[in-house]
N, C-alpha and C. Protein backbone atom coordinates (compact mmCIF):
# COMPACT_ATOMS: atom_id res chain seq x y z
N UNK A 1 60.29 36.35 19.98
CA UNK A 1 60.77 37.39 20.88
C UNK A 1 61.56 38.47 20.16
N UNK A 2 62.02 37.94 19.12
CA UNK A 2 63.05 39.19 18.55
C UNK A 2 61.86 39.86 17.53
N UNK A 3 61.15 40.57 17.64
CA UNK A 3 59.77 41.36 16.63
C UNK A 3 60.90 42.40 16.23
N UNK A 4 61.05 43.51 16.88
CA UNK A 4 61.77 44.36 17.21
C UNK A 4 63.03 44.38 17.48
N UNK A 5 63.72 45.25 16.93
CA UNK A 5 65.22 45.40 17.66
C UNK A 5 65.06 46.56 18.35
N UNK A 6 66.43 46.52 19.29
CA UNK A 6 66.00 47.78 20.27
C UNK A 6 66.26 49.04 19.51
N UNK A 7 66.70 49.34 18.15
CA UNK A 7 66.58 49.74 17.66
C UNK A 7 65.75 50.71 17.50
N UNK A 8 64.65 49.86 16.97
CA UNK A 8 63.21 50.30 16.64
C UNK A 8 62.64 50.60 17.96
N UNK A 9 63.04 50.17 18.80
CA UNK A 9 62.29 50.56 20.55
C UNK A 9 62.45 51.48 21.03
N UNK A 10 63.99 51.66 20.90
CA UNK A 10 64.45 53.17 20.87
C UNK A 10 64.05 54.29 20.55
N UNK A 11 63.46 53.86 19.37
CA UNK A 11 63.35 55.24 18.61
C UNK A 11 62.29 55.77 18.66
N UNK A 12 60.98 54.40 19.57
CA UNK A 12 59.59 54.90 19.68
C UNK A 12 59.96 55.41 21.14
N UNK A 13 60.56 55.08 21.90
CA UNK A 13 60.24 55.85 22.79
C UNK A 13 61.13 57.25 22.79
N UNK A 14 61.85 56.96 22.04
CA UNK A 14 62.48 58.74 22.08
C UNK A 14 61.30 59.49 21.32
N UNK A 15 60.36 58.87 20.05
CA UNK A 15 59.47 59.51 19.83
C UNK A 15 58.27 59.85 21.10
N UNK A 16 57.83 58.72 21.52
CA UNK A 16 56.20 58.82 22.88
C UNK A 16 56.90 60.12 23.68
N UNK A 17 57.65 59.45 24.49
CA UNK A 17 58.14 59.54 25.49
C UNK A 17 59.47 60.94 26.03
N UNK A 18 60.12 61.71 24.66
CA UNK A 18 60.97 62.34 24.55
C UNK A 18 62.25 62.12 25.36
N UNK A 19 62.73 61.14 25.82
CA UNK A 19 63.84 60.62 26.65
C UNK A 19 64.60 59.84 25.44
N UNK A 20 65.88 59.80 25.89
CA UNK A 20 66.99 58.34 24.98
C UNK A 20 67.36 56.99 25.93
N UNK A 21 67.37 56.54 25.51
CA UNK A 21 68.31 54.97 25.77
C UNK A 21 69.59 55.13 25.66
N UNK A 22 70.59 54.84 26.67
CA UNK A 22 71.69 54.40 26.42
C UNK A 22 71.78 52.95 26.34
N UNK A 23 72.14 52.41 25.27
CA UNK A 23 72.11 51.04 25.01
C UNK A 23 73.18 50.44 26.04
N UNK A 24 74.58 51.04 26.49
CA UNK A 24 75.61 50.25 27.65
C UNK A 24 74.59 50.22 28.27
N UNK A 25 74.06 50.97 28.98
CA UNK A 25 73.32 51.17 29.93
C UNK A 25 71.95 49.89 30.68
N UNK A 26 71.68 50.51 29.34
CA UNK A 26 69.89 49.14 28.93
C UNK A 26 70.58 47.86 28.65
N UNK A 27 71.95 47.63 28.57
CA UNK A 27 72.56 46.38 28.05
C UNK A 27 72.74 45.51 29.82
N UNK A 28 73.40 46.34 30.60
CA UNK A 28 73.47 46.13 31.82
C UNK A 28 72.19 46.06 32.71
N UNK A 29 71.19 46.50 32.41
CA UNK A 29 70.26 46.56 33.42
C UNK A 29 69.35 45.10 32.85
N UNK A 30 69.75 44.84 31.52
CA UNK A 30 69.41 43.45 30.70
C UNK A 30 70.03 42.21 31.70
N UNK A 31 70.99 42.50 32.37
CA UNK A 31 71.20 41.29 33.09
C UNK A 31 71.21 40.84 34.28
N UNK A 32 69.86 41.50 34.80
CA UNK A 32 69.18 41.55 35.83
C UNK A 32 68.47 39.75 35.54
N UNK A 33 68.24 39.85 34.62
CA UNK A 33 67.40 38.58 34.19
C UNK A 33 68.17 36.95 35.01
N UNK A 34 69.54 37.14 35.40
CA UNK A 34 70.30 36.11 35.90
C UNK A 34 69.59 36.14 37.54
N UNK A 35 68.83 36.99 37.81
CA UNK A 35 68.51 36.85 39.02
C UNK A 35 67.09 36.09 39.40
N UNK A 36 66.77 35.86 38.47
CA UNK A 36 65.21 35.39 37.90
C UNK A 36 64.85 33.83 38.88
N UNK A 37 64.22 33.54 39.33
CA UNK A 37 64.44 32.28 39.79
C UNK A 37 62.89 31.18 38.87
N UNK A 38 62.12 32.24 38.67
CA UNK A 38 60.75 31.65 38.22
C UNK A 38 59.95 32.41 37.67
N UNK A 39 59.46 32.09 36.28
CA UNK A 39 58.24 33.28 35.79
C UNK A 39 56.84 32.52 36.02
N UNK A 40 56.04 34.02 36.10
CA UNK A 40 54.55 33.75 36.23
C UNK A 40 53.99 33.10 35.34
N UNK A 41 52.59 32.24 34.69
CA UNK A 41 52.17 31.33 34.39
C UNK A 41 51.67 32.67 32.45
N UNK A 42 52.66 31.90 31.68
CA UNK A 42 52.93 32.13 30.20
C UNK A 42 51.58 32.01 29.30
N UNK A 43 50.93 33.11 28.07
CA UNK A 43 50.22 32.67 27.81
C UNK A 43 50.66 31.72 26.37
N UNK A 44 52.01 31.94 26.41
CA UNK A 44 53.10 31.41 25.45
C UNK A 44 53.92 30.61 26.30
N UNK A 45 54.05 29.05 25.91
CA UNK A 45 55.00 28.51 27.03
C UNK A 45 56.52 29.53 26.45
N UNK A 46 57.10 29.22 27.41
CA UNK A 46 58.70 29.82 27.84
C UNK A 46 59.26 29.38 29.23
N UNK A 47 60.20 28.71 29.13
CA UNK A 47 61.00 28.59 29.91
C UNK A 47 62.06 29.63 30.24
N UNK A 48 62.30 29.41 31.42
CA UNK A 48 63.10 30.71 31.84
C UNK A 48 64.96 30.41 31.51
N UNK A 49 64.69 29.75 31.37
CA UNK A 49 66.50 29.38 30.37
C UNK A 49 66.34 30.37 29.09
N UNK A 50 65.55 29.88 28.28
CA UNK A 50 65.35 30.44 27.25
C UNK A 50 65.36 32.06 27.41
N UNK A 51 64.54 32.55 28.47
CA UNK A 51 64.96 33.75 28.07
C UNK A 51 65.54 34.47 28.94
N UNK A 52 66.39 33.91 29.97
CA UNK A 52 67.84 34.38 30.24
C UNK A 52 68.66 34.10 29.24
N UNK A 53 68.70 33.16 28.21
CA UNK A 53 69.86 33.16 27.18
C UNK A 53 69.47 34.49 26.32
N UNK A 54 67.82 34.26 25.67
CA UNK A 54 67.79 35.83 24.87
C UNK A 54 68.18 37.02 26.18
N UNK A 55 67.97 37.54 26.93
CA UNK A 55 68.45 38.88 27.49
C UNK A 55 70.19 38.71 27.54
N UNK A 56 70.44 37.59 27.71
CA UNK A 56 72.11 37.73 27.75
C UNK A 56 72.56 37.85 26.49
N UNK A 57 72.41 37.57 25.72
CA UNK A 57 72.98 37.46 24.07
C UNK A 57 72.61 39.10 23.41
N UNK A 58 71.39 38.93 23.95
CA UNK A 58 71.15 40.60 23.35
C UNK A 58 72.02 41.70 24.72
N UNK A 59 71.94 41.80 25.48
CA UNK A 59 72.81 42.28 26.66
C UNK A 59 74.49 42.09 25.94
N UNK A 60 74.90 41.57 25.46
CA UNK A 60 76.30 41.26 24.91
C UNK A 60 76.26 41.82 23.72
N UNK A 61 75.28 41.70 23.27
CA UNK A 61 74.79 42.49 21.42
C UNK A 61 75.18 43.93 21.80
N UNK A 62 74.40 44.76 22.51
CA UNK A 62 74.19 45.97 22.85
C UNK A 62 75.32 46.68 23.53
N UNK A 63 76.21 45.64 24.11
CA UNK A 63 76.98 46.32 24.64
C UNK A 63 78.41 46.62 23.87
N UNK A 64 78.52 45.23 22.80
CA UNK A 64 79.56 45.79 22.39
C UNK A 64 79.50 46.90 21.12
N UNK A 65 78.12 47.08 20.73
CA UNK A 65 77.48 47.90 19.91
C UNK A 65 77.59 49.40 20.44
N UNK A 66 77.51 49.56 21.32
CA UNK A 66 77.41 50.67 22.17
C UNK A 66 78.77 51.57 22.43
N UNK A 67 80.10 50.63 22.10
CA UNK A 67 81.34 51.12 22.49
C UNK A 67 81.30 51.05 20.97
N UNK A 68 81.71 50.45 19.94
CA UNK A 68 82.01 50.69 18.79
C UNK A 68 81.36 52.29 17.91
């Protein structure tokens, strides 16, 4: 799951797309994921623990990245 940092995500879509990311921003809307109750059928198993812990950890990454 981590290929990319948002970093690099960022920067393609400020390239495609001509818009920015605010990372507080994208950090908060990252923890939408606590609302999750069940994902659709994986062509990669994943459990949904697993990646409410990755969106929260990176959601905490980004945010304190974002104020510094």
């Amino acid at each position: 799951m981590q290929k990319f940092t948002f970093w690099d995500l960022r920067e393609d879509v400020k390239t495609k797309f001509r818009i920015e990311i605010d990372p507080y921003l994208f950090a908060s809307d990252l923890m939408v994921v606590e609302e999750f109750d069940f994902l659709p059928k994986m062509i990669k198993p994943l459990e949904i623990q697993e990646l409410q812990d990755f969106f929260k950890q990176l959601s905490k990454k980004l945010g304190k990245e974002s104020i510094e």
